[in-house]
C-alpha atoms as a PDB file:
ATOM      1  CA  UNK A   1     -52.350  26.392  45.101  1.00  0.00           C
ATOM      2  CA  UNK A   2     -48.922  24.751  45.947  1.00  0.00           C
ATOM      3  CA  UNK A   3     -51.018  21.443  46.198  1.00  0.00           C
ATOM      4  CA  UNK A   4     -52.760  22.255  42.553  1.00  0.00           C
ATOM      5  CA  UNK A   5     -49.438  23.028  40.825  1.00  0.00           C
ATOM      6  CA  UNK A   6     -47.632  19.652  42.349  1.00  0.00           C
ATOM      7  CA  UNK A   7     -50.554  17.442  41.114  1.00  0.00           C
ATOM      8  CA  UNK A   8     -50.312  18.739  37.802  1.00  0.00           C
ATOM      9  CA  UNK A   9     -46.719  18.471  37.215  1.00  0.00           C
ATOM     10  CA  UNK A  10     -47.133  14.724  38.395  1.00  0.00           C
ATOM     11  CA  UNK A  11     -50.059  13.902  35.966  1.00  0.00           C
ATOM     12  CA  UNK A  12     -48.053  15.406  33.070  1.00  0.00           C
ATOM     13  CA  UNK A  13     -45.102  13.715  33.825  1.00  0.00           C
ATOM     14  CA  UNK A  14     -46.762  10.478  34.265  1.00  0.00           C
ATOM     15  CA  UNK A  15     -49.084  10.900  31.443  1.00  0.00           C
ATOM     16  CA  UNK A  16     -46.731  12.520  28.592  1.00  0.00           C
ATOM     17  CA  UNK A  17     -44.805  10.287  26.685  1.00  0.00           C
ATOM     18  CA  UNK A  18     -40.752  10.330  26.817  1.00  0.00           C
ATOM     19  CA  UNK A  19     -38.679  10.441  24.091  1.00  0.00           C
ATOM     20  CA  UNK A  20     -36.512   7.985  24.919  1.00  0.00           C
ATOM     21  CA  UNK A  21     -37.872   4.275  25.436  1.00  0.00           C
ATOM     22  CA  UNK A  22     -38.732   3.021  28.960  1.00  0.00           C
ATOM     23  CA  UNK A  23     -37.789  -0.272  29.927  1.00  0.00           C
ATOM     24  CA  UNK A  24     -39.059  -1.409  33.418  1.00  0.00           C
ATOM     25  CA  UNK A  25     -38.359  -4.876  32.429  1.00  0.00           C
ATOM     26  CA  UNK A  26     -37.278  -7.563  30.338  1.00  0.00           C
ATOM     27  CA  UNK A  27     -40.048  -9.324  29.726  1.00  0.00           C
ATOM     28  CA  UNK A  28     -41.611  -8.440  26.087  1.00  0.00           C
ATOM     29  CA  UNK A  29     -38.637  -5.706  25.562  1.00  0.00           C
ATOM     30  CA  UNK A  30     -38.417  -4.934  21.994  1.00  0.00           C
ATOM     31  CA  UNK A  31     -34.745  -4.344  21.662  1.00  0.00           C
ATOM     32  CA  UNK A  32     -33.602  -1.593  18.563  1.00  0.00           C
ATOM     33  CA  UNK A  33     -30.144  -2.982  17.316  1.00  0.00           C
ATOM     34  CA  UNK A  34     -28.167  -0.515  15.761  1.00  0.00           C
ATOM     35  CA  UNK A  35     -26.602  -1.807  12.263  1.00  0.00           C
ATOM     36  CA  UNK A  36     -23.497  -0.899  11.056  1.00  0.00           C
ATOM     37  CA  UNK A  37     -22.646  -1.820   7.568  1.00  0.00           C
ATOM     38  CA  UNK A  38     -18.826  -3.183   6.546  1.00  0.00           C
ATOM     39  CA  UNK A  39     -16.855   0.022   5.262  1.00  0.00           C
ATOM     40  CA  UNK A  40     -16.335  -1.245   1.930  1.00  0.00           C
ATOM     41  CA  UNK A  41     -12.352  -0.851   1.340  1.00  0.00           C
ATOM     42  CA  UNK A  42     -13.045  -0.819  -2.586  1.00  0.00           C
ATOM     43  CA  UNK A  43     -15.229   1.692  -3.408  1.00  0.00           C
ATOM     44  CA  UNK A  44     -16.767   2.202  -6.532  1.00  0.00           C
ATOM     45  CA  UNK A  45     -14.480   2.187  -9.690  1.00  0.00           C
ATOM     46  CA  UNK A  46     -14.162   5.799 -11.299  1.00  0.00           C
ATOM     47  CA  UNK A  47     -14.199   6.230 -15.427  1.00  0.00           C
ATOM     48  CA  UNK A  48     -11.280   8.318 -16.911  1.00  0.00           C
ATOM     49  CA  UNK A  49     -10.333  10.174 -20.035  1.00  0.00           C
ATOM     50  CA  UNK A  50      -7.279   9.173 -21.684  1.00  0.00           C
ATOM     51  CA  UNK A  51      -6.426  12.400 -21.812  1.00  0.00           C
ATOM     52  CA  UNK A  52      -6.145  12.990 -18.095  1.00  0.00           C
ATOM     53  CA  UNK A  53      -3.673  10.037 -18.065  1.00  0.00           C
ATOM     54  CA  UNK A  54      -0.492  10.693 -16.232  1.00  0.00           C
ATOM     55  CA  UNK A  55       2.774   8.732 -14.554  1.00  0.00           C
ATOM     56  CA  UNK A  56       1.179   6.449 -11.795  1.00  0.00           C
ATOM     57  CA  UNK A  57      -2.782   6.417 -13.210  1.00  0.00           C
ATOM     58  CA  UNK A  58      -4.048   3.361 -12.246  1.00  0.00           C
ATOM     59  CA  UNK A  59      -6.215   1.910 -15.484  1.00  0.00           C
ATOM     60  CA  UNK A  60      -7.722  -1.186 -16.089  1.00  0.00           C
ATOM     61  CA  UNK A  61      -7.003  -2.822 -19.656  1.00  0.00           C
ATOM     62  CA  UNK A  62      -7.859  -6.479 -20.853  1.00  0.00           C
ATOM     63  CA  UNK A  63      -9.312  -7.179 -17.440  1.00  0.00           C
ATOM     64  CA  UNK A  64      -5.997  -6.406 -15.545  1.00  0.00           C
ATOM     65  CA  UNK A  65      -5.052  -3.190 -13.531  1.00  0.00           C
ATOM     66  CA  UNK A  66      -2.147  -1.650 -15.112  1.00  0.00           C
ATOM     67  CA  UNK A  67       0.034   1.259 -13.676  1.00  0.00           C
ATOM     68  CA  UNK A  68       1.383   4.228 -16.376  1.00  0.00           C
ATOM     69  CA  UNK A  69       4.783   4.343 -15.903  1.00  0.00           C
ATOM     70  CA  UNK A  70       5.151   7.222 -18.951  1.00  0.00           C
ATOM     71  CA  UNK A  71       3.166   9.101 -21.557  1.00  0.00           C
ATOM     72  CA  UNK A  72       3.006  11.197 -23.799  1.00  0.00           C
ATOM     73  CA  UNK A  73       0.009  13.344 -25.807  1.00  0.00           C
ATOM     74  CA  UNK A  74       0.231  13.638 -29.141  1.00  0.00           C
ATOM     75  CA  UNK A  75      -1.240  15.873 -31.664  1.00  0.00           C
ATOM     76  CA  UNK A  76      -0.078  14.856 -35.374  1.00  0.00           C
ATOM     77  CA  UNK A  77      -0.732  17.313 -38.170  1.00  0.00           C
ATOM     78  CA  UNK A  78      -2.788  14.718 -39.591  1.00  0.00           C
ATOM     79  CA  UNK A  79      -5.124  12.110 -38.126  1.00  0.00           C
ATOM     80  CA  UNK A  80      -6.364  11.899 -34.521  1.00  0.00           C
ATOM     81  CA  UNK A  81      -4.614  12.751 -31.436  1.00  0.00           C
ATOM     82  CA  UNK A  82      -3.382  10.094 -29.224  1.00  0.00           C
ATOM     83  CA  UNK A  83      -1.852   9.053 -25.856  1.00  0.00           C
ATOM     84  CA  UNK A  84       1.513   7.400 -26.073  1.00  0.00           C
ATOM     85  CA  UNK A  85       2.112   5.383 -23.002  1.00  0.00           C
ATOM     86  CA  UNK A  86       4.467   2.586 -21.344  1.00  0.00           C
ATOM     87  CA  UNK A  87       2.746   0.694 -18.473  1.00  0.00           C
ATOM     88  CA  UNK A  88       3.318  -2.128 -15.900  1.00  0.00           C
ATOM     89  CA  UNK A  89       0.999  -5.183 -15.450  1.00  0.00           C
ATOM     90  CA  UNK A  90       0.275  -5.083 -11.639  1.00  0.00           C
ATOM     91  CA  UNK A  91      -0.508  -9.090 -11.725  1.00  0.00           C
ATOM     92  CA  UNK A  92       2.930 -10.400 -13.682  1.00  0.00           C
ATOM     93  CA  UNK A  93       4.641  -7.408 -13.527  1.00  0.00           C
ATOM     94  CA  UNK A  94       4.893  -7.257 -17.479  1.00  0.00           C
ATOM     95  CA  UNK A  95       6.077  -3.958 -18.752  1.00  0.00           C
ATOM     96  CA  UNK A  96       4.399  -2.756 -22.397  1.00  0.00           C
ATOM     97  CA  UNK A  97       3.757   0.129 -24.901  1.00  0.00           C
ATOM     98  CA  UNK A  98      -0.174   1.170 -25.759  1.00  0.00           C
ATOM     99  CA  UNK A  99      -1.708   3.751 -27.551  1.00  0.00           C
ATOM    100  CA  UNK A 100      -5.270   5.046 -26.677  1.00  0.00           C
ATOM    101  CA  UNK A 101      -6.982   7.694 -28.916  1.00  0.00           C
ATOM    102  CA  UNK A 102      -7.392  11.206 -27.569  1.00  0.00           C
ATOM    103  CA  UNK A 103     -10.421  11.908 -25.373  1.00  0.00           C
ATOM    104  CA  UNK A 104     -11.586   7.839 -24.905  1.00  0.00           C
ATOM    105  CA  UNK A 105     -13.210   6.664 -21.446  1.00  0.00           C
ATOM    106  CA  UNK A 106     -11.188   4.186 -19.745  1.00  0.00           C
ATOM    107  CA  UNK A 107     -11.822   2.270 -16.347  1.00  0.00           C
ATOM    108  CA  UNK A 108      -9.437   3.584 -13.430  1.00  0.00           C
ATOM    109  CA  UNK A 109      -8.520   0.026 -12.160  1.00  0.00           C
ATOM    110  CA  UNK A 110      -9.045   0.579  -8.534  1.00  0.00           C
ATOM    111  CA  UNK A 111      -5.934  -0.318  -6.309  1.00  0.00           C
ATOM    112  CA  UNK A 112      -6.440  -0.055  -2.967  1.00  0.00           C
ATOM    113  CA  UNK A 113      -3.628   0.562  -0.575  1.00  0.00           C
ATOM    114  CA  UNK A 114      -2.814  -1.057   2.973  1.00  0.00           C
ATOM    115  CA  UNK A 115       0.262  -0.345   5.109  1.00  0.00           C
ATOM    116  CA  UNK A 116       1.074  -3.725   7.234  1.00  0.00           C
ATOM    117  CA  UNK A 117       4.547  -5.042   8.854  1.00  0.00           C
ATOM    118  CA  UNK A 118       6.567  -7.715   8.053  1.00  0.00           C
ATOM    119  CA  UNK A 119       6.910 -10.057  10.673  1.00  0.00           C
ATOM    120  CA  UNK A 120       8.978 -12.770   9.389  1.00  0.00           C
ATOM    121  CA  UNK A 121       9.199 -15.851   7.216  1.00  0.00           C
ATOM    122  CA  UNK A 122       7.597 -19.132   7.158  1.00  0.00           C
ATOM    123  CA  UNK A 123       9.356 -21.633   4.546  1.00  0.00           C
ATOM    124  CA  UNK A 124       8.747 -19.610   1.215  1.00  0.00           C
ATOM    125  CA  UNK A 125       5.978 -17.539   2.389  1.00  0.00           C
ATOM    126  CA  UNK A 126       6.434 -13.872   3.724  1.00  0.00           C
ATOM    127  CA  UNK A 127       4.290 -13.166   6.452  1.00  0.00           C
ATOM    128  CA  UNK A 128       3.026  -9.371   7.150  1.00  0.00           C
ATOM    129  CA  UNK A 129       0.731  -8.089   9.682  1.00  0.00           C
ATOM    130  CA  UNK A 130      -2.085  -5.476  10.347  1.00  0.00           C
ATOM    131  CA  UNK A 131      -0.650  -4.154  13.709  1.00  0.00           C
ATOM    132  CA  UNK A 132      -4.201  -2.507  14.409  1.00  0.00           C
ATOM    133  CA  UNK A 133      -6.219  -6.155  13.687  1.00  0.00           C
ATOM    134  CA  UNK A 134      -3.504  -8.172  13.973  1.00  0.00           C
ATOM    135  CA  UNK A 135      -4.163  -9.944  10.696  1.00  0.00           C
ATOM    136  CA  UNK A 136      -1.886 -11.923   9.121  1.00  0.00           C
ATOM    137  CA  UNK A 137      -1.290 -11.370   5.046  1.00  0.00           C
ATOM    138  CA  UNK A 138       0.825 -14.453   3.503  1.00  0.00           C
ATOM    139  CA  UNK A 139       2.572 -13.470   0.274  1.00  0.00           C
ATOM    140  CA  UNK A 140       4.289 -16.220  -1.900  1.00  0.00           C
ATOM    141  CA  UNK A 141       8.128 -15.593  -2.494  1.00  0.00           C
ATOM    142  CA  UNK A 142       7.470 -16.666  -5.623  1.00  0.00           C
ATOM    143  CA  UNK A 143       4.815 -13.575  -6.696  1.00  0.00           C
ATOM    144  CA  UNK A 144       7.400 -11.039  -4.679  1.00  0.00           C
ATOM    145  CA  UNK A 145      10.598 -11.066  -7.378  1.00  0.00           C
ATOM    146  CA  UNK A 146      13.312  -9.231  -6.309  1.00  0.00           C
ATOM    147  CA  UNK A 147      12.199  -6.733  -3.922  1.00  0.00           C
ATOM    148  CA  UNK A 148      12.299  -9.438  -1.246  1.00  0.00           C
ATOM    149  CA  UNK A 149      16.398  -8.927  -1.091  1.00  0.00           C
ATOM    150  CA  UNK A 150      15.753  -5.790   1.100  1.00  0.00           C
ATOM    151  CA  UNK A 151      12.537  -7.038   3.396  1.00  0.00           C
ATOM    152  CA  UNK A 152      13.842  -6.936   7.230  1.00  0.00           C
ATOM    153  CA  UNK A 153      11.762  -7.947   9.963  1.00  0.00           C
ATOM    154  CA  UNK A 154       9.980  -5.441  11.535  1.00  0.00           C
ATOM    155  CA  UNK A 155       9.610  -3.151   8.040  1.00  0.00           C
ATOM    156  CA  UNK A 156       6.488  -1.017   7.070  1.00  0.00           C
ATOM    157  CA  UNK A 157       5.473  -2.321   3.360  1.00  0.00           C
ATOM    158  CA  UNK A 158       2.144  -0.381   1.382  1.00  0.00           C
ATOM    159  CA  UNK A 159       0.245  -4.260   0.394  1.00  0.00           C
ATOM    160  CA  UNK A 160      -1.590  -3.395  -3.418  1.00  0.00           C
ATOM    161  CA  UNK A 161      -5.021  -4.656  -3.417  1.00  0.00           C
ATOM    162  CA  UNK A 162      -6.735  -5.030  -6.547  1.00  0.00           C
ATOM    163  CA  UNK A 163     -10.419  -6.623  -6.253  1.00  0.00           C
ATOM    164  CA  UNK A 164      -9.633  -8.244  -2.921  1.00  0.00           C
ATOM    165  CA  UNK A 165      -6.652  -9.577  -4.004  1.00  0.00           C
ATOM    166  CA  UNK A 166      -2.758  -8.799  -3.140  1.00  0.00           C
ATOM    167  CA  UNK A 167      -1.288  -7.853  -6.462  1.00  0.00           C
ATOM    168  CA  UNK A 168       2.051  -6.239  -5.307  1.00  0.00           C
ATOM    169  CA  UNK A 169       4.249  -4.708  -2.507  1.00  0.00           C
ATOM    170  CA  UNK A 170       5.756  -1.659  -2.089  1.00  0.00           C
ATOM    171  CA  UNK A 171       8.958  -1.056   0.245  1.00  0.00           C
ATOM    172  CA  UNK A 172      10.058   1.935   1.653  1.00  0.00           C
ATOM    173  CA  UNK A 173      11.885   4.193  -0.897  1.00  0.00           C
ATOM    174  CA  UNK A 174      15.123   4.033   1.103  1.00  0.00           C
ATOM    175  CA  UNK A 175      16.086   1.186   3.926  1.00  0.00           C
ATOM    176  CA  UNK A 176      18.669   1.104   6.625  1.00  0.00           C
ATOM    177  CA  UNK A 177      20.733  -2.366   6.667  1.00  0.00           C
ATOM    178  CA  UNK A 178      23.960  -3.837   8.505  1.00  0.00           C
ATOM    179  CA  UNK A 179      26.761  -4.839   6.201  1.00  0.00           C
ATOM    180  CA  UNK A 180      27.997  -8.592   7.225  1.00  0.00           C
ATOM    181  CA  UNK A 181      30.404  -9.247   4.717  1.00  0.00           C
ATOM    182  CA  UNK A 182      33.101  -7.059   2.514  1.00  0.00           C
ATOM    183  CA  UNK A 183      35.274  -8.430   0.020  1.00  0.00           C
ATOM    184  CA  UNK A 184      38.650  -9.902   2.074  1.00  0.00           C
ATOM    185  CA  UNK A 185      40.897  -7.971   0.502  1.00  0.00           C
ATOM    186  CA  UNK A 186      39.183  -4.516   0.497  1.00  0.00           C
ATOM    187  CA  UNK A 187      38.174  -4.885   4.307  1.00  0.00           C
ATOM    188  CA  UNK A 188      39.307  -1.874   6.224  1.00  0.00           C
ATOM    189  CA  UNK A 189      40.771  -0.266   2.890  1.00  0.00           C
ATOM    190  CA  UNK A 190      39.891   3.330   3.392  1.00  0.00           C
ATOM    191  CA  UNK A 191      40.945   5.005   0.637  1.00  0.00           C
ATOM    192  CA  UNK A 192      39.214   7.427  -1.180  1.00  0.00           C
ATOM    193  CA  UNK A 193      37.442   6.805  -4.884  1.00  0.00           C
ATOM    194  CA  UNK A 194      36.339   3.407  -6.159  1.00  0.00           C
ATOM    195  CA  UNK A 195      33.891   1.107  -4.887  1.00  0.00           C
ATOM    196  CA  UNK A 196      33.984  -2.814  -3.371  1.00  0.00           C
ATOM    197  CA  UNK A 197      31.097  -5.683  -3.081  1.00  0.00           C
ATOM    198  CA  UNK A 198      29.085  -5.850   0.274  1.00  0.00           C
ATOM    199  CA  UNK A 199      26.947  -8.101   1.635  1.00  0.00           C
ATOM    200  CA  UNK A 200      23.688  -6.924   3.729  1.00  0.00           C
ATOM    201  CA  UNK A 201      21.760  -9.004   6.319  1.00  0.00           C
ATOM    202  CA  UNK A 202      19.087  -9.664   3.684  1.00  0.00           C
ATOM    203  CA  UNK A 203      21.400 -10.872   1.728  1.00  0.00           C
ATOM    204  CA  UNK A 204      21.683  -8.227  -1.333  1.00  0.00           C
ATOM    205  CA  UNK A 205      24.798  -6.950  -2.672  1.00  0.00           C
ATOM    206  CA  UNK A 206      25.794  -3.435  -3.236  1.00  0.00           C
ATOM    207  CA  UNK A 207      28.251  -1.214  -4.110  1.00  0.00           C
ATOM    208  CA  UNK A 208      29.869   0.435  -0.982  1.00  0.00           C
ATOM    209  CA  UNK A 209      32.823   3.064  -0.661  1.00  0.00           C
ATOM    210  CA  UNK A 210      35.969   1.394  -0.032  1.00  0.00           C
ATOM    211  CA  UNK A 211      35.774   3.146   3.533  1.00  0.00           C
ATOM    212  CA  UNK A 212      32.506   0.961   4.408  1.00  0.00           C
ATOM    213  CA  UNK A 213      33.118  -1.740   6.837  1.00  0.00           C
ATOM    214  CA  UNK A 214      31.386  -4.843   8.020  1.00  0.00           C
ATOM    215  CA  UNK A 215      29.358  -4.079  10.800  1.00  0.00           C
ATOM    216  CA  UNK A 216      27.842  -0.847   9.493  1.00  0.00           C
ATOM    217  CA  UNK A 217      24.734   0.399   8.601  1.00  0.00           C
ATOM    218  CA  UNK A 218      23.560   2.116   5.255  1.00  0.00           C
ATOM    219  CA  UNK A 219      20.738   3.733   3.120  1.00  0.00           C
ATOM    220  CA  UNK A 220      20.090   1.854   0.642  1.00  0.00           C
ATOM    221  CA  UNK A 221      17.893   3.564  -2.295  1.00  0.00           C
ATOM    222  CA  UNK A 222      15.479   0.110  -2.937  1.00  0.00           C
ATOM    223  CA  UNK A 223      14.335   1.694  -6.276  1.00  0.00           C
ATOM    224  CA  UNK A 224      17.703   1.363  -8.157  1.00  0.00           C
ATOM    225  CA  UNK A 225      19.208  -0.754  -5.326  1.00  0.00           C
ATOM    226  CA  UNK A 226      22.317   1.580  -4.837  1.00  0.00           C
ATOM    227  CA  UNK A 227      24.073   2.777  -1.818  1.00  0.00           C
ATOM    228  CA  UNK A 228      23.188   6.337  -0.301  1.00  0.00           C
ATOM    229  CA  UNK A 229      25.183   6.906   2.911  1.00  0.00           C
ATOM    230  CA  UNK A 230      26.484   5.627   5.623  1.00  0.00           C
ATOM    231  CA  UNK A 231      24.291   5.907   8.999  1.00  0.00           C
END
C-alpha cells in the first residue's frame, strides 16, 4: 500500500502542472518582463467653477497658469453675479484684476510642486538639486527677481512646475542668516527703540534693532523681507 500511495504522489507531481514557470534551462526560455510605466508627475488637468475660486486657486487664463491672490463674489441687485479677483502671472510674475461670471468652468492650471536644495551658483545660474536623484535644476538669475537676496547654500526651495517647465520658486516662509555688516556708527549701540541698516551674507538689507550686532544670526520673514528675532 505504502508502495501504491508513493507512486502516485510521484506521478501527480510530475504530471500536474505548477503554477509558477519552470526553467531547467536557458535555452528557448521565454522570459516575462514586468513593465512599469513612468509615474506621470502632471496628472490630468481638473475643470473648476468660478465660483469655487479662492486665495491660491491655481487657473489657467490666456494659455498661462495664474495664481488668485484675492476675490471676491458678488451678487448685484441687478445683472449677473460675478467673481472679482486679483491674480499673479506665474510665467512674468505680472499682477492683474479679472472678472469671471458666476458659475463659469475654468481650467485649474496644473502646478506641480517639487522640493529640491540649493547647492550653489554657477556664473548667473542658480543651481538646485533633487537630493533623492541627485538631479540638477538650473534656474536663470534673471527669471528669479528678488527672492534670490535670501537663497543660502544648503536651503530647501518648493521648484513650480507648470507643463514640464520651472515657472517659479518658493523659499521658506522665514530664513535664518548671519549679519556681516552694521552701519559704523550704530555698531554695538544697544539702546532700546529705533532701528539701523544690516547687511546679511546674501547680501540683503534689513532693518535690525539697534542691539543687533555683526556676527549674529536672525529670522528673517522672506515674504515682507523684515526682521523677526534674533536666534
Amino acid at each position: 500500500m505504502a508502495a501504491t500511495w508513493t507512486s502516485f504522489v510521484t506521478s501527480f507531481c510530475i504530471s500536474s502542472p505548477s503554477n509558477k514557470p519552470s526553467y531547467s534551462s536557458l535555452s528557448g526560455l521565454s522570459f516575462r518582463r514586468q513593465t512599469v510605466l513612468p509615474t506621470n508627475r502632471f496628472p490630468r488637468i481638473y475643470a473648476l467653477s468660478s465660483n469655487d475660486i479662492k486665495v491660491g486657486t491655481n487657473i489657467e487664463v490666456d494659455s498661462a497658469p495664474w495664481r488668485v491672490l484675492e476675490f471676491l463674489h458678488v451678487k448685484p441687485g441687478k445683472g449677473a453675479a460675478f467673481v472679482r479677483t486679483k491674480i499673479r502671472n506665474y510665467v512674468n510674475g505680472s499682477t492683474v484684476e479679472r472678472t469671471f461670471r458666476a458659475g463659469i468652468t475654468m481650467e485649474e492650471a496644473n502646478v506641480f510642486k517639487e522640493t529640491k536644495q540649493f547647492t550653489y551658483k554657477d556664473g548667473s545660474q542658480f543651481v538646485f538639486m533633487d537630493l533623492s536623484s541627485y538631479e540638477e535644476t538650473r534656474l536663470n538669475e534673471a527669471d528669479m527677481g528678488d527672492k534670490t537676496k535670501w537663497l543660502k547654500e544648503g536651503m530647501d526651495c518648493n521648484l513650480l512646475y507648470w507643463k514640464d517647465k520651472v515657472i517659479d520658486f518658493e523659499l521658506p516662509i522665514t530664513v535664518q542668516l548671519k549679519i556681516v555688516d552694521v552701519d559704523p556708527g550704530l555698531r554695538g549701540d544697544t539702546a532700546q527703540g529705533g532701528t539701523k541698516p544690516a547687511t546679511l551674507e546674501t547680501g540683503a538689507v534689513v532693518n535690525v534693532p539697534l542691539f543687533v550686532n555683526v556676527g549674529e544670526d536672525i529670522m528673517v520673514d522672506t515674504r515682507t523681507g523684515t526682521y523677526m528675532s534674533r536666534v
